[in-house]
PDB file of N, CA and C in Angstrom:
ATOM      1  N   UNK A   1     -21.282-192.631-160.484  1.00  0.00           N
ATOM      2  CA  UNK A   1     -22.269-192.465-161.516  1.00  0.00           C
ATOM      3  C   UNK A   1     -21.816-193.297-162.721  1.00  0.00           C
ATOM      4  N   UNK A   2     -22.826-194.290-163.085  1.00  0.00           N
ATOM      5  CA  UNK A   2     -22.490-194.618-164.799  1.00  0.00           C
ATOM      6  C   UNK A   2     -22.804-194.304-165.573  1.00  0.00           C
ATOM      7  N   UNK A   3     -22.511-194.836-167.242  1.00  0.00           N
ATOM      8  CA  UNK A   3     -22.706-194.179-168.179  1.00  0.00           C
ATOM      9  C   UNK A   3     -23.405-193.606-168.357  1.00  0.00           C
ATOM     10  N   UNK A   4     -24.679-194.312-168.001  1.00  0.00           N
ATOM     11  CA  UNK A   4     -26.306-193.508-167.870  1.00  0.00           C
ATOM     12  C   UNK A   4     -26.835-192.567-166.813  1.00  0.00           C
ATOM     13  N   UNK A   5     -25.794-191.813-166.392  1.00  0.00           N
ATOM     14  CA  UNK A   5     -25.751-190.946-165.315  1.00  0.00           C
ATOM     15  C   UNK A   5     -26.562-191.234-163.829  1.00  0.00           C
ATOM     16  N   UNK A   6     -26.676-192.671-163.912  1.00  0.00           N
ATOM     17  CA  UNK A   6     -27.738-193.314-162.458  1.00  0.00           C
ATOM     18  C   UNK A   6     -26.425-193.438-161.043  1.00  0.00           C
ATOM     19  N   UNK A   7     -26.957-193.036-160.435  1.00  0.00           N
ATOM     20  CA  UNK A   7     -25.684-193.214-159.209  1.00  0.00           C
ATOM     21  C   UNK A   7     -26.216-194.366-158.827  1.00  0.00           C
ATOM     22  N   UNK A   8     -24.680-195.177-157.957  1.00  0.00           N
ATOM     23  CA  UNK A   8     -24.888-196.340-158.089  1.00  0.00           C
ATOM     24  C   UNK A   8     -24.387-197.094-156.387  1.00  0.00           C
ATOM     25  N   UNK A   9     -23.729-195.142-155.787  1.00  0.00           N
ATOM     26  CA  UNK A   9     -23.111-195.603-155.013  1.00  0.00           C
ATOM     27  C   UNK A   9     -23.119-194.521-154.342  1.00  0.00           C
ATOM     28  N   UNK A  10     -23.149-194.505-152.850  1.00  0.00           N
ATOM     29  CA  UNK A  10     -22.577-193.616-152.163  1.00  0.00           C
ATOM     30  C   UNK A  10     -21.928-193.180-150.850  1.00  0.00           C
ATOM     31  N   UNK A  11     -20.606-192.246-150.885  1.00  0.00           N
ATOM     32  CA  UNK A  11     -20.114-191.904-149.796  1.00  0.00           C
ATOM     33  C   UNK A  11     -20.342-190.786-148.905  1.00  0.00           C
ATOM     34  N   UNK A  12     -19.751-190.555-147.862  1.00  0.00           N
ATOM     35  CA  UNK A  12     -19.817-189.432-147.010  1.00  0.00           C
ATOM     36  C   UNK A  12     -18.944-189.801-146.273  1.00  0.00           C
ATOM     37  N   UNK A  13     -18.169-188.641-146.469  1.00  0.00           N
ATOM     38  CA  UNK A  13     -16.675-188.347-145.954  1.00  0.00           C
ATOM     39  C   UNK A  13     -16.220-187.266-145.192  1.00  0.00           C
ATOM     40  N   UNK A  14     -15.010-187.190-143.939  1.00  0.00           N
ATOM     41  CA  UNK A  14     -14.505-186.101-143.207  1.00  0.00           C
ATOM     42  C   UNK A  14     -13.120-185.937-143.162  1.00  0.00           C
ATOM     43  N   UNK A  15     -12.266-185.455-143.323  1.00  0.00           N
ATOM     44  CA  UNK A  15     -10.924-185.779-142.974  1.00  0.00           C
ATOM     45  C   UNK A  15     -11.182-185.141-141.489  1.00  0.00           C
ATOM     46  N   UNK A  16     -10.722-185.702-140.601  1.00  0.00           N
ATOM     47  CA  UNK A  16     -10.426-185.366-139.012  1.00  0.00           C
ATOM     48  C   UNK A  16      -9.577-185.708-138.601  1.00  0.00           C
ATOM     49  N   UNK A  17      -9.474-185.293-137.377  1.00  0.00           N
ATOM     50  CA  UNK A  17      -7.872-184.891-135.895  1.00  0.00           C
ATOM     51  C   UNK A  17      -8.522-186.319-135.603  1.00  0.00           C
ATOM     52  N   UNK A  18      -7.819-187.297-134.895  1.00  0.00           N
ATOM     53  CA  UNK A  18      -8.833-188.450-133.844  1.00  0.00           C
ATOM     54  C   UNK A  18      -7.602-188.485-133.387  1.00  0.00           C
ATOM     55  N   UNK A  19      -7.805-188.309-131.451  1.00  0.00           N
ATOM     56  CA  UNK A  19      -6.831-188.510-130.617  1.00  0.00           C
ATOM     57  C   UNK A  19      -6.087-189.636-130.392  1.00  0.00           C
ATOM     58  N   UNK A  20      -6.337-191.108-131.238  1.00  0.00           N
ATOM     59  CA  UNK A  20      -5.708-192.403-131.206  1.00  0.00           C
ATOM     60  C   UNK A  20      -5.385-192.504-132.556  1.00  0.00           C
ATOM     61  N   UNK A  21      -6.199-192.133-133.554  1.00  0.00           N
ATOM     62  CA  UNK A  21      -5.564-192.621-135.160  1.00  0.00           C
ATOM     63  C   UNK A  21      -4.949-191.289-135.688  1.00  0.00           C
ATOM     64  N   UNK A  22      -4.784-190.181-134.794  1.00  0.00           N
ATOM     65  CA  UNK A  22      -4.799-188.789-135.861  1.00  0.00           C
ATOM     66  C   UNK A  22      -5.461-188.559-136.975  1.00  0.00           C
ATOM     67  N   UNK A  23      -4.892-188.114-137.851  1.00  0.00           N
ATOM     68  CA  UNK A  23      -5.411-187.703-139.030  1.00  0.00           C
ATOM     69  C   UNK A  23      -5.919-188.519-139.689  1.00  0.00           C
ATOM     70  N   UNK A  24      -7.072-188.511-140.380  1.00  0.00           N
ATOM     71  CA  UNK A  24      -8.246-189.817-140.152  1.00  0.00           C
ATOM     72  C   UNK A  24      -9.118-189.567-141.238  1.00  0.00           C
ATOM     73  N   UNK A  25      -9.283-190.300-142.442  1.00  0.00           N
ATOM     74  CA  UNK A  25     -10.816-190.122-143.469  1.00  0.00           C
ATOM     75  C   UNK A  25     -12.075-190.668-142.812  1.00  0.00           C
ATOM     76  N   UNK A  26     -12.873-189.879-141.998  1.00  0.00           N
ATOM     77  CA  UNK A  26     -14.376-190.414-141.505  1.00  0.00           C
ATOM     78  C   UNK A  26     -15.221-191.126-142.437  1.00  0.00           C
ATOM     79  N   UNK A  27     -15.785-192.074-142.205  1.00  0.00           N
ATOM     80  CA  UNK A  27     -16.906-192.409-143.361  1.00  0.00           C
ATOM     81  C   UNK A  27     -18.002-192.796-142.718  1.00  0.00           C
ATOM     82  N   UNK A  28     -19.232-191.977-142.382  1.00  0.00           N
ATOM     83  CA  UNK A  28     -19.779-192.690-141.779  1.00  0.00           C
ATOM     84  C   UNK A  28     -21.449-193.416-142.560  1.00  0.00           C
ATOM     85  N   UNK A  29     -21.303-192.964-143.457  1.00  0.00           N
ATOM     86  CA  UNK A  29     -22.215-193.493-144.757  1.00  0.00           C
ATOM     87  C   UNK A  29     -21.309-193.992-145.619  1.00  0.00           C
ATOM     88  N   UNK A  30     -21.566-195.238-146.001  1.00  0.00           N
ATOM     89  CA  UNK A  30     -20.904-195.937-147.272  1.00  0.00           C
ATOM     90  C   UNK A  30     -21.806-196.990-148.015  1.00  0.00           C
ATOM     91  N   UNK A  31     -22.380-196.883-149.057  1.00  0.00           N
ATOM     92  CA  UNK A  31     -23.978-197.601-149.657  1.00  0.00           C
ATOM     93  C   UNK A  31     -23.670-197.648-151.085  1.00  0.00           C
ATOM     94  N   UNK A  32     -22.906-199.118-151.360  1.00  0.00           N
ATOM     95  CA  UNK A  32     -22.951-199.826-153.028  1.00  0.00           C
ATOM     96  C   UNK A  32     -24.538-200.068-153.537  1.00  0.00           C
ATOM     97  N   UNK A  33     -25.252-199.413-154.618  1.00  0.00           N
ATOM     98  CA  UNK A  33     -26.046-199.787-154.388  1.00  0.00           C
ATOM     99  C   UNK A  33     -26.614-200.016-155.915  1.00  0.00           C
ATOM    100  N   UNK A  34     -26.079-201.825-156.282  1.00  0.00           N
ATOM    101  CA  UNK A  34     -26.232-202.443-157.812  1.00  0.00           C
ATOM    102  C   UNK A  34     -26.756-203.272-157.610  1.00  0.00           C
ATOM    103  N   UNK A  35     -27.918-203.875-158.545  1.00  0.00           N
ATOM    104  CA  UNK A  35     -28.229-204.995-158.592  1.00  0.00           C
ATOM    105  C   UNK A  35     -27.366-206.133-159.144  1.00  0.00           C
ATOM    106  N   UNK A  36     -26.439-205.661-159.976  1.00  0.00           N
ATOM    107  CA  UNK A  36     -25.665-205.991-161.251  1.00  0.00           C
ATOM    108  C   UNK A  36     -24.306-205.992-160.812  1.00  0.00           C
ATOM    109  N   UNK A  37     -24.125-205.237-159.979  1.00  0.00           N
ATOM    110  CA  UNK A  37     -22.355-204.813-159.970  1.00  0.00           C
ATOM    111  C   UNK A  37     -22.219-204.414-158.339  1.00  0.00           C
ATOM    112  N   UNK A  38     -22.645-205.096-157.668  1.00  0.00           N
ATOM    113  CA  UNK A  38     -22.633-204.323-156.213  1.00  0.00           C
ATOM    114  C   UNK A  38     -21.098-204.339-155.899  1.00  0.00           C
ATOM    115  N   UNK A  39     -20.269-205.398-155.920  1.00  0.00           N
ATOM    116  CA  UNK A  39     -18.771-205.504-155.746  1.00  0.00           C
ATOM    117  C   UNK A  39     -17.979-204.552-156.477  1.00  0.00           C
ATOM    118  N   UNK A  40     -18.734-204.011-157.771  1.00  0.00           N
ATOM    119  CA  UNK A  40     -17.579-203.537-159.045  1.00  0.00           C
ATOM    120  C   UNK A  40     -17.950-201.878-158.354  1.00  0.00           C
ATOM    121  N   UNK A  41     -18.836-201.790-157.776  1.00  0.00           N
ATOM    122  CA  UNK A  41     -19.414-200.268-157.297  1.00  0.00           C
ATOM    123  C   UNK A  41     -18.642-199.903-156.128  1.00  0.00           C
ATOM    124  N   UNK A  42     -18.937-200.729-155.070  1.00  0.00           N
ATOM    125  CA  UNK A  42     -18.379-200.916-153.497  1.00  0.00           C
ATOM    126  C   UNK A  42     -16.370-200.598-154.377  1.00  0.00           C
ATOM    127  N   UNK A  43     -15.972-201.415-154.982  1.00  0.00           N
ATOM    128  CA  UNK A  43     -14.653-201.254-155.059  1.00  0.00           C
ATOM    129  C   UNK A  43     -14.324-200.062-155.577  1.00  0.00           C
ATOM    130  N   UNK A  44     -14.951-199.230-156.585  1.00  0.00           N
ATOM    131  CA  UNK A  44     -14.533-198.130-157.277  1.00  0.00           C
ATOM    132  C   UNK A  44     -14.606-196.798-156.473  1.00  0.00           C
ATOM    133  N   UNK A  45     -15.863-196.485-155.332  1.00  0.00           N
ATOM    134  CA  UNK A  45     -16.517-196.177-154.446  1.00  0.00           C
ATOM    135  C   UNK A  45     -14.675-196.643-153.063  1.00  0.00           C
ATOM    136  N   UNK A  46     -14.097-197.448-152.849  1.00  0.00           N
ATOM    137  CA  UNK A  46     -12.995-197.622-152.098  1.00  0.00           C
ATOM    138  C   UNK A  46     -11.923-197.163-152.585  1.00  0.00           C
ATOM    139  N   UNK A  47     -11.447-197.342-154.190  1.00  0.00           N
ATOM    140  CA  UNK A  47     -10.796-196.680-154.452  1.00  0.00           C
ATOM    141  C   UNK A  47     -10.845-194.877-154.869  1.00  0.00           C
ATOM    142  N   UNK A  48     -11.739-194.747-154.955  1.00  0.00           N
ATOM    143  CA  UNK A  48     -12.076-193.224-154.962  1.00  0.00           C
ATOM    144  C   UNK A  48     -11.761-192.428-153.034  1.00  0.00           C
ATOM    145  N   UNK A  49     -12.122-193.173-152.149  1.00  0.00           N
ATOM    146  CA  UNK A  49     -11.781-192.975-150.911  1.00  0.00           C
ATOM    147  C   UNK A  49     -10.055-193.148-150.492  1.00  0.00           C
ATOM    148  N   UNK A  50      -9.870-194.385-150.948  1.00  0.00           N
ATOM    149  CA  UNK A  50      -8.566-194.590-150.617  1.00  0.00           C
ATOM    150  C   UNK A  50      -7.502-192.942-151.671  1.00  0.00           C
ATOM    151  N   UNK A  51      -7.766-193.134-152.428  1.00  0.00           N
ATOM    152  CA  UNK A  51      -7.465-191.540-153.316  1.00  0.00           C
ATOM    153  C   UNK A  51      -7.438-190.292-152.609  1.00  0.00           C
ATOM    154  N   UNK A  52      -8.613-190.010-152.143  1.00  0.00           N
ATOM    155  CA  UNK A  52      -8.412-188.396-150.820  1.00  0.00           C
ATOM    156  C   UNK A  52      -7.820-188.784-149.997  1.00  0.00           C
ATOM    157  N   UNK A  53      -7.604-190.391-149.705  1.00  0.00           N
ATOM    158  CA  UNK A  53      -7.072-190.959-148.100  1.00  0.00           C
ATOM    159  C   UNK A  53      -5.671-190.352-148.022  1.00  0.00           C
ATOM    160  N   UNK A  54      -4.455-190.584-149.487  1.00  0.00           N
ATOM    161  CA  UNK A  54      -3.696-190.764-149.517  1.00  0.00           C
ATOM    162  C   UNK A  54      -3.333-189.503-150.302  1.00  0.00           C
ATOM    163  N   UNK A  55      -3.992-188.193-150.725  1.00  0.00           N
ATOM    164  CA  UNK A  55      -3.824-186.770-151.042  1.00  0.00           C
ATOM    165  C   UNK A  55      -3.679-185.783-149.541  1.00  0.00           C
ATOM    166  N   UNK A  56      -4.984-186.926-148.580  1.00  0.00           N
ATOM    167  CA  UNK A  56      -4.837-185.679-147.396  1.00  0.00           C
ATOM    168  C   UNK A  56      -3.965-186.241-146.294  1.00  0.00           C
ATOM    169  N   UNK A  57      -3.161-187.056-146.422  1.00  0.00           N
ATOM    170  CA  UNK A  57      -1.673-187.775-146.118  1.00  0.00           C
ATOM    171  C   UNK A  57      -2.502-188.371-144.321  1.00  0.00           C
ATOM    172  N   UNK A  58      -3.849-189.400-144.752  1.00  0.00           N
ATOM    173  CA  UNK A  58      -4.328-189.696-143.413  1.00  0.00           C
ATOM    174  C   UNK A  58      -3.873-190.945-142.673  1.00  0.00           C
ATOM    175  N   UNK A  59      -3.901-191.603-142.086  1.00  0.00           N
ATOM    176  CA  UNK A  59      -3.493-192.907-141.320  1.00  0.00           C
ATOM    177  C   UNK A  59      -4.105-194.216-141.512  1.00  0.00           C
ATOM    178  N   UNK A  60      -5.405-193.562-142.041  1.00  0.00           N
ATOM    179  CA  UNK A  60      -6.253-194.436-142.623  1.00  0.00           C
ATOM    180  C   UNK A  60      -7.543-194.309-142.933  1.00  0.00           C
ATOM    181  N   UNK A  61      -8.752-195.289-142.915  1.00  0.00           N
ATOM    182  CA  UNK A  61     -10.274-195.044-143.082  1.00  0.00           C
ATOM    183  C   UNK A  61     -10.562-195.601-142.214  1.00  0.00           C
ATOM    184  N   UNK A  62     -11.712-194.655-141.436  1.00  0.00           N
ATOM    185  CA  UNK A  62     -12.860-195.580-140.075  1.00  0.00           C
ATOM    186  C   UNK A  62     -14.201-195.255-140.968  1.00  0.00           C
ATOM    187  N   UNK A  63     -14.862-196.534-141.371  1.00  0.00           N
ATOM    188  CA  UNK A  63     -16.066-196.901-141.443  1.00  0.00           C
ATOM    189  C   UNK A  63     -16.833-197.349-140.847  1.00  0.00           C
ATOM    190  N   UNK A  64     -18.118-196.337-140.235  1.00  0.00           N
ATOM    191  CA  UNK A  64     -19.125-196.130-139.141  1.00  0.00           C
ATOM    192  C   UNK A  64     -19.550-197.615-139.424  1.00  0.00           C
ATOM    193  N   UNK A  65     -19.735-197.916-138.340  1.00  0.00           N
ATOM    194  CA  UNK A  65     -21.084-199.072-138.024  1.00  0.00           C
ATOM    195  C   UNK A  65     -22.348-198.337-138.594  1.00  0.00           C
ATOM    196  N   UNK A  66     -23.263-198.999-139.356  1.00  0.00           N
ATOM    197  CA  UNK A  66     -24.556-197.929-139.297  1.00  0.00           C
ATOM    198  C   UNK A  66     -25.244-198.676-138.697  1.00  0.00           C
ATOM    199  N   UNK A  67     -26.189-197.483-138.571  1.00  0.00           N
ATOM    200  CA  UNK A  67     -27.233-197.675-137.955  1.00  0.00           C
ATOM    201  C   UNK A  67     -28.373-196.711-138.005  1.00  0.00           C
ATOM    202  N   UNK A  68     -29.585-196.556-137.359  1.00  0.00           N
ATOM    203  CA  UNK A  68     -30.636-195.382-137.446  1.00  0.00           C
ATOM    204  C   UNK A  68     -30.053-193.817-137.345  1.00  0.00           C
ATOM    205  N   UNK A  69     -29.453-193.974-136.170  1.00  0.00           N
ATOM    206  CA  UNK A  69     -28.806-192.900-135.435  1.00  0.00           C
ATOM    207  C   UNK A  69     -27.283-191.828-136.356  1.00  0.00           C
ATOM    208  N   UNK A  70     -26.713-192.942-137.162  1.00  0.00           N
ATOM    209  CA  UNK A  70     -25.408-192.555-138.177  1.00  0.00           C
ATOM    210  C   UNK A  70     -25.734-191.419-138.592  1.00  0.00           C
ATOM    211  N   UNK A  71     -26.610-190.784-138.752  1.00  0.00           N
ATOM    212  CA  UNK A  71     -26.957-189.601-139.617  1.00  0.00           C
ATOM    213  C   UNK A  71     -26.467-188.362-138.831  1.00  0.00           C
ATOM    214  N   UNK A  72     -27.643-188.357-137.651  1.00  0.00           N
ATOM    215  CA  UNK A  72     -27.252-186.912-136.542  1.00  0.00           C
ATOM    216  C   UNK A  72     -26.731-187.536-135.993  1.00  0.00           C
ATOM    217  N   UNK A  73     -25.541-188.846-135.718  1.00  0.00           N
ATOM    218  CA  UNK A  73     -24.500-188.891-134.835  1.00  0.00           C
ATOM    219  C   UNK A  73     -23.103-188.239-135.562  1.00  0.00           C
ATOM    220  N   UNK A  74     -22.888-187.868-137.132  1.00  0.00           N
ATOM    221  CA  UNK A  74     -21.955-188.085-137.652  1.00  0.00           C
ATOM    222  C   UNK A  74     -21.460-186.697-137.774  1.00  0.00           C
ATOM    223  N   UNK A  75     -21.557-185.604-136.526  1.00  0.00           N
ATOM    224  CA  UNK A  75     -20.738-184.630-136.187  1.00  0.00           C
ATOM    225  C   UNK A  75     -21.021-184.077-134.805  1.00  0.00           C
ATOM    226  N   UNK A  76     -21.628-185.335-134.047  1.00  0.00           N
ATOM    227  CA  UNK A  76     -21.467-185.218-132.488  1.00  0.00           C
ATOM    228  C   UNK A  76     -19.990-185.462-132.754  1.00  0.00           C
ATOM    229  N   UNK A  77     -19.054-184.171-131.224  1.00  0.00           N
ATOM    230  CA  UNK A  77     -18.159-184.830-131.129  1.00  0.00           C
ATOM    231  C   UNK A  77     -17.477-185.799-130.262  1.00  0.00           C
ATOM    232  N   UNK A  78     -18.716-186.005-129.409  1.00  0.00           N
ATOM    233  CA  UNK A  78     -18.104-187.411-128.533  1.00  0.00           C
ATOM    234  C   UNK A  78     -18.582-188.578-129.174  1.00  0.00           C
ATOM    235  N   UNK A  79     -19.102-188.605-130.524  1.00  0.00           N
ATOM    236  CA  UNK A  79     -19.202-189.869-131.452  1.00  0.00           C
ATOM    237  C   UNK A  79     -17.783-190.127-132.357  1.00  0.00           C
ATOM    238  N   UNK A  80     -17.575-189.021-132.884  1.00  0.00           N
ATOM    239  CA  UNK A  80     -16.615-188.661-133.808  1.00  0.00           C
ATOM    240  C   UNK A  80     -15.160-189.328-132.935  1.00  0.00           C
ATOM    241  N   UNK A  81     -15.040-189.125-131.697  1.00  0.00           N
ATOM    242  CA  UNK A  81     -13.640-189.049-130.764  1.00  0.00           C
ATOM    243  C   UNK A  81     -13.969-190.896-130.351  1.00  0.00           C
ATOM    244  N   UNK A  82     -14.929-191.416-130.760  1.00  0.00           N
ATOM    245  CA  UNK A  82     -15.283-192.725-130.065  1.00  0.00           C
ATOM    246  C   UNK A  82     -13.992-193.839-130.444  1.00  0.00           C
ATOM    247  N   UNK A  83     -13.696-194.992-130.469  1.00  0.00           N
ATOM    248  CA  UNK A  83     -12.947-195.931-130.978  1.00  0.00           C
ATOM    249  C   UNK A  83     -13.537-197.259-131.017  1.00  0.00           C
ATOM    250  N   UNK A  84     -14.759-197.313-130.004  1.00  0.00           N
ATOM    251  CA  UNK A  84     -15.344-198.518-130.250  1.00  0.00           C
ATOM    252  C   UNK A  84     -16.604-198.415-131.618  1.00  0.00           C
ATOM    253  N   UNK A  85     -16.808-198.254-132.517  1.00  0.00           N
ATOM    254  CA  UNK A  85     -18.083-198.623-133.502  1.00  0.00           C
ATOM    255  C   UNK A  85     -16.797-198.569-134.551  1.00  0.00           C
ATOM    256  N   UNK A  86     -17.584-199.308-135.368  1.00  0.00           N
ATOM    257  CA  UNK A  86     -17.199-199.233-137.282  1.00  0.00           C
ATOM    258  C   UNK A  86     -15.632-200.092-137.023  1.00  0.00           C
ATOM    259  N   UNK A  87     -14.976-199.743-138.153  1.00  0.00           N
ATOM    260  CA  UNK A  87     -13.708-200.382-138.330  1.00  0.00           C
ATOM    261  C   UNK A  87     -12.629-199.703-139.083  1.00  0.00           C
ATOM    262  N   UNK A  88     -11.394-199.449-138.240  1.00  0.00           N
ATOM    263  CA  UNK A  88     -10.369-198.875-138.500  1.00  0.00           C
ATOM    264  C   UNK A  88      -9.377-199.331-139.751  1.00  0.00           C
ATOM    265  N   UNK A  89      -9.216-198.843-140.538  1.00  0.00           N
ATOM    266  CA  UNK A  89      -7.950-199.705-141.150  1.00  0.00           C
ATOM    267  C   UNK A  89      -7.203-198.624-142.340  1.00  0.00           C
ATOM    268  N   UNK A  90      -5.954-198.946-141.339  1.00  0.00           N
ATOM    269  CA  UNK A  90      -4.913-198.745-141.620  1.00  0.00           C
ATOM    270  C   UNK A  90      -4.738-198.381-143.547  1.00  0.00           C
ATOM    271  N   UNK A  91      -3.933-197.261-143.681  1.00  0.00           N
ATOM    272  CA  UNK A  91      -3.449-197.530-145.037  1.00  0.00           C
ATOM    273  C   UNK A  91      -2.507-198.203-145.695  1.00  0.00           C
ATOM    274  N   UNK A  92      -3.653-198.893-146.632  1.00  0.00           N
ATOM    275  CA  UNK A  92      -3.152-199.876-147.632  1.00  0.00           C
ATOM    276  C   UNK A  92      -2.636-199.752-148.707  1.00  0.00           C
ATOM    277  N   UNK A  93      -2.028-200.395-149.417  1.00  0.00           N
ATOM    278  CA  UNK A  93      -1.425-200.533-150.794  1.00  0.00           C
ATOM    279  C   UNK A  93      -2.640-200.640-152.004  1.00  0.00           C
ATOM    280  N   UNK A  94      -3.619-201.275-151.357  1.00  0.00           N
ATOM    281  CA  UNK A  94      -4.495-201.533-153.019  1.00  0.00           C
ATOM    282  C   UNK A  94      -6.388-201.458-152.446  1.00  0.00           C
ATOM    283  N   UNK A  95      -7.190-200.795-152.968  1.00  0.00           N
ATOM    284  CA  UNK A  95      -7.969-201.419-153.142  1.00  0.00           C
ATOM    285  C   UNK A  95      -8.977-202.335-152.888  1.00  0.00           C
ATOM    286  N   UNK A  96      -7.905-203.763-153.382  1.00  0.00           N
ATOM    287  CA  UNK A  96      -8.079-204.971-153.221  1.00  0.00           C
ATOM    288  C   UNK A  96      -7.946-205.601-151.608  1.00  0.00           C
ATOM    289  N   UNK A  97      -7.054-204.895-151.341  1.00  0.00           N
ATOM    290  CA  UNK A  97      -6.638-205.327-150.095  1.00  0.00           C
ATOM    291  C   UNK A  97      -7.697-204.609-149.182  1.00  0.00           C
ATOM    292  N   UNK A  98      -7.915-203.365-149.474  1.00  0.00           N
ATOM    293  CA  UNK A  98      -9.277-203.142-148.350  1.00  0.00           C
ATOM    294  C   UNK A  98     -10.464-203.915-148.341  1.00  0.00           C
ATOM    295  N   UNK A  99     -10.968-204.121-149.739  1.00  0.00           N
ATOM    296  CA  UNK A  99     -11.660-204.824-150.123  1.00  0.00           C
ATOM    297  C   UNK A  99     -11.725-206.039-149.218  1.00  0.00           C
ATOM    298  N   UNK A 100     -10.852-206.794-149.225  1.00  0.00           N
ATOM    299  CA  UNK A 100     -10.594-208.181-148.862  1.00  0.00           C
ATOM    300  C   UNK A 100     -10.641-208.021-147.129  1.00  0.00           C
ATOM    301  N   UNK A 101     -10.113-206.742-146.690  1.00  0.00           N
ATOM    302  CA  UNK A 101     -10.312-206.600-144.736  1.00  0.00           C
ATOM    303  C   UNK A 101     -11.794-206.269-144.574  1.00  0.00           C
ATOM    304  N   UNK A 102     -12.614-205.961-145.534  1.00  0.00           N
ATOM    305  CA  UNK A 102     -13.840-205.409-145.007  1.00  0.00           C
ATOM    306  C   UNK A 102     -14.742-207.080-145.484  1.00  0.00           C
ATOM    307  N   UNK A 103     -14.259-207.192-146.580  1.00  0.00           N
ATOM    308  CA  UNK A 103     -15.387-209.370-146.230  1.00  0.00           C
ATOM    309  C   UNK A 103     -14.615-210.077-145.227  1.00  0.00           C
ATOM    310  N   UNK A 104     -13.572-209.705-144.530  1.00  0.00           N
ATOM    311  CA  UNK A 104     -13.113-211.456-143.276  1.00  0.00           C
ATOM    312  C   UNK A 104     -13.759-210.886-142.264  1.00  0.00           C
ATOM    313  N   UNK A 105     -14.007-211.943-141.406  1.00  0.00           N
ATOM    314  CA  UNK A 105     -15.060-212.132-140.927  1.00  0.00           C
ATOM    315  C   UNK A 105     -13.916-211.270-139.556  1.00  0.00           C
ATOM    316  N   UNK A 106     -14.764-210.783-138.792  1.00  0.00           N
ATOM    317  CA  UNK A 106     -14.345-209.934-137.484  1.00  0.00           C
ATOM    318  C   UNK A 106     -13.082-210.834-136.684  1.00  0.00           C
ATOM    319  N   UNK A 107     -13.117-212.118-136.894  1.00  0.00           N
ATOM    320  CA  UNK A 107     -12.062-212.852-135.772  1.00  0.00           C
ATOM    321  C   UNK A 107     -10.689-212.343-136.422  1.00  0.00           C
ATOM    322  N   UNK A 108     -10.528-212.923-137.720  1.00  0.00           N
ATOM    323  CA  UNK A 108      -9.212-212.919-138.208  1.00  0.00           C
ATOM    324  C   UNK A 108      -9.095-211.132-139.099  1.00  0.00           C
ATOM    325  N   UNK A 109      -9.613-209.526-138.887  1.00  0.00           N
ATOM    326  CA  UNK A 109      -9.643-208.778-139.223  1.00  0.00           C
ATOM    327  C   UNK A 109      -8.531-208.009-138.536  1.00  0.00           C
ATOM    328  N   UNK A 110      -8.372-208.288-136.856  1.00  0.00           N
ATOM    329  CA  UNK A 110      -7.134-207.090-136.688  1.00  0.00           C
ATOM    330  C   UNK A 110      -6.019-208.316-137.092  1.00  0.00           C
ATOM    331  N   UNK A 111      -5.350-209.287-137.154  1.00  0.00           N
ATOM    332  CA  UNK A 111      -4.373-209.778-137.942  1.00  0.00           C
ATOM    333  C   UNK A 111      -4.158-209.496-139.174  1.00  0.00           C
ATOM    334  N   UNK A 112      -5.213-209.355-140.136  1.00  0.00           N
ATOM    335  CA  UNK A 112      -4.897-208.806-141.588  1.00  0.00           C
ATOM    336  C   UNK A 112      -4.772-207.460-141.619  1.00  0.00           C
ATOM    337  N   UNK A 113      -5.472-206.548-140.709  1.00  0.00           N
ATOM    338  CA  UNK A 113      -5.383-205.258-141.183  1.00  0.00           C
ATOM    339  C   UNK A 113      -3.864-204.928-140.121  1.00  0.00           C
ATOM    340  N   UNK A 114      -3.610-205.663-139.613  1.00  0.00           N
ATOM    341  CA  UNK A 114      -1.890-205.162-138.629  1.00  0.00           C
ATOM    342  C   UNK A 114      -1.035-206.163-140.110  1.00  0.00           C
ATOM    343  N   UNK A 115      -0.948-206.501-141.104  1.00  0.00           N
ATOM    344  CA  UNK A 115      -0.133-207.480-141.738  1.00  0.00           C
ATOM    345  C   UNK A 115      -0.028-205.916-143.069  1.00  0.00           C
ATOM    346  N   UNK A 116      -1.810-205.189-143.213  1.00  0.00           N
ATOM    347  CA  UNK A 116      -1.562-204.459-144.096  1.00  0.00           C
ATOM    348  C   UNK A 116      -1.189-203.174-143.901  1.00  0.00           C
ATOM    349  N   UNK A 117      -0.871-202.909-142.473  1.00  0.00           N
ATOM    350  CA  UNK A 117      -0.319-201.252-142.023  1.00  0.00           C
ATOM    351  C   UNK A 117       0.522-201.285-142.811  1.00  0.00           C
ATOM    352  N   UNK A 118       1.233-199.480-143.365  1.00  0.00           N
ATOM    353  CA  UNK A 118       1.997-199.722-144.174  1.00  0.00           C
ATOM    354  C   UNK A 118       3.219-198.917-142.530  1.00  0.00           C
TER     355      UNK A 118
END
């Protein structure tokens, strides 16, 4: 929310068990949504995530692929247990650095996000 109390951004979040990442921040809604500031929103909106990431001592963030379906898929639990949709990554040091794994482009993404495991 900014000054002018307009939301600008929004998440939806789970901490969960996942039988390959364990303990895990779900996200399966994530929507910057500025005409003006879409980057300055999306980042504050990551660091506010990365914050519970690293209070509820998780492994990392999986951010859903969306799609139509994201809504009533996002407490099926053979969606929830899946490993193929969205993108895993590891906890990071900054921010910035998530920031920067979620714009490279899919080829060079598991090399940066295995460079930023901590």
């Amino acid at each position: 929310m900014n000054r002018c109390r307009y939301v600008k951004g929004l998440c939806i979040y789970s901490v969960r068990a996942h039988c390959v990442y364990g303990r895990l921040l779900d996200v399966p809604v994530f929507v910057a949504a500025s005409a003006a500031d879409a980057e300055g929103v999306a980042a504050d909106l990551l660091q506010f995530l990365q914050s519970i990431c690293d209070r509820s001592v998780c492994s990392g963030v999986r951010f859903w692929t969306m799609s139509a379906e994201t809504w009533s898929r996002r407490l099926a639990d053979e969606d929830i247990l899946r490993t193929d949709h969205g993108i895993f990554l590891p906890t990071v040091p900054s921010v910035a650095q998530i920031a920067n794994c979620l714009s490279t482009s899919m080829q060079g993404a598991p090399a940066i996000i295995h460079r930023l495991s901590r």
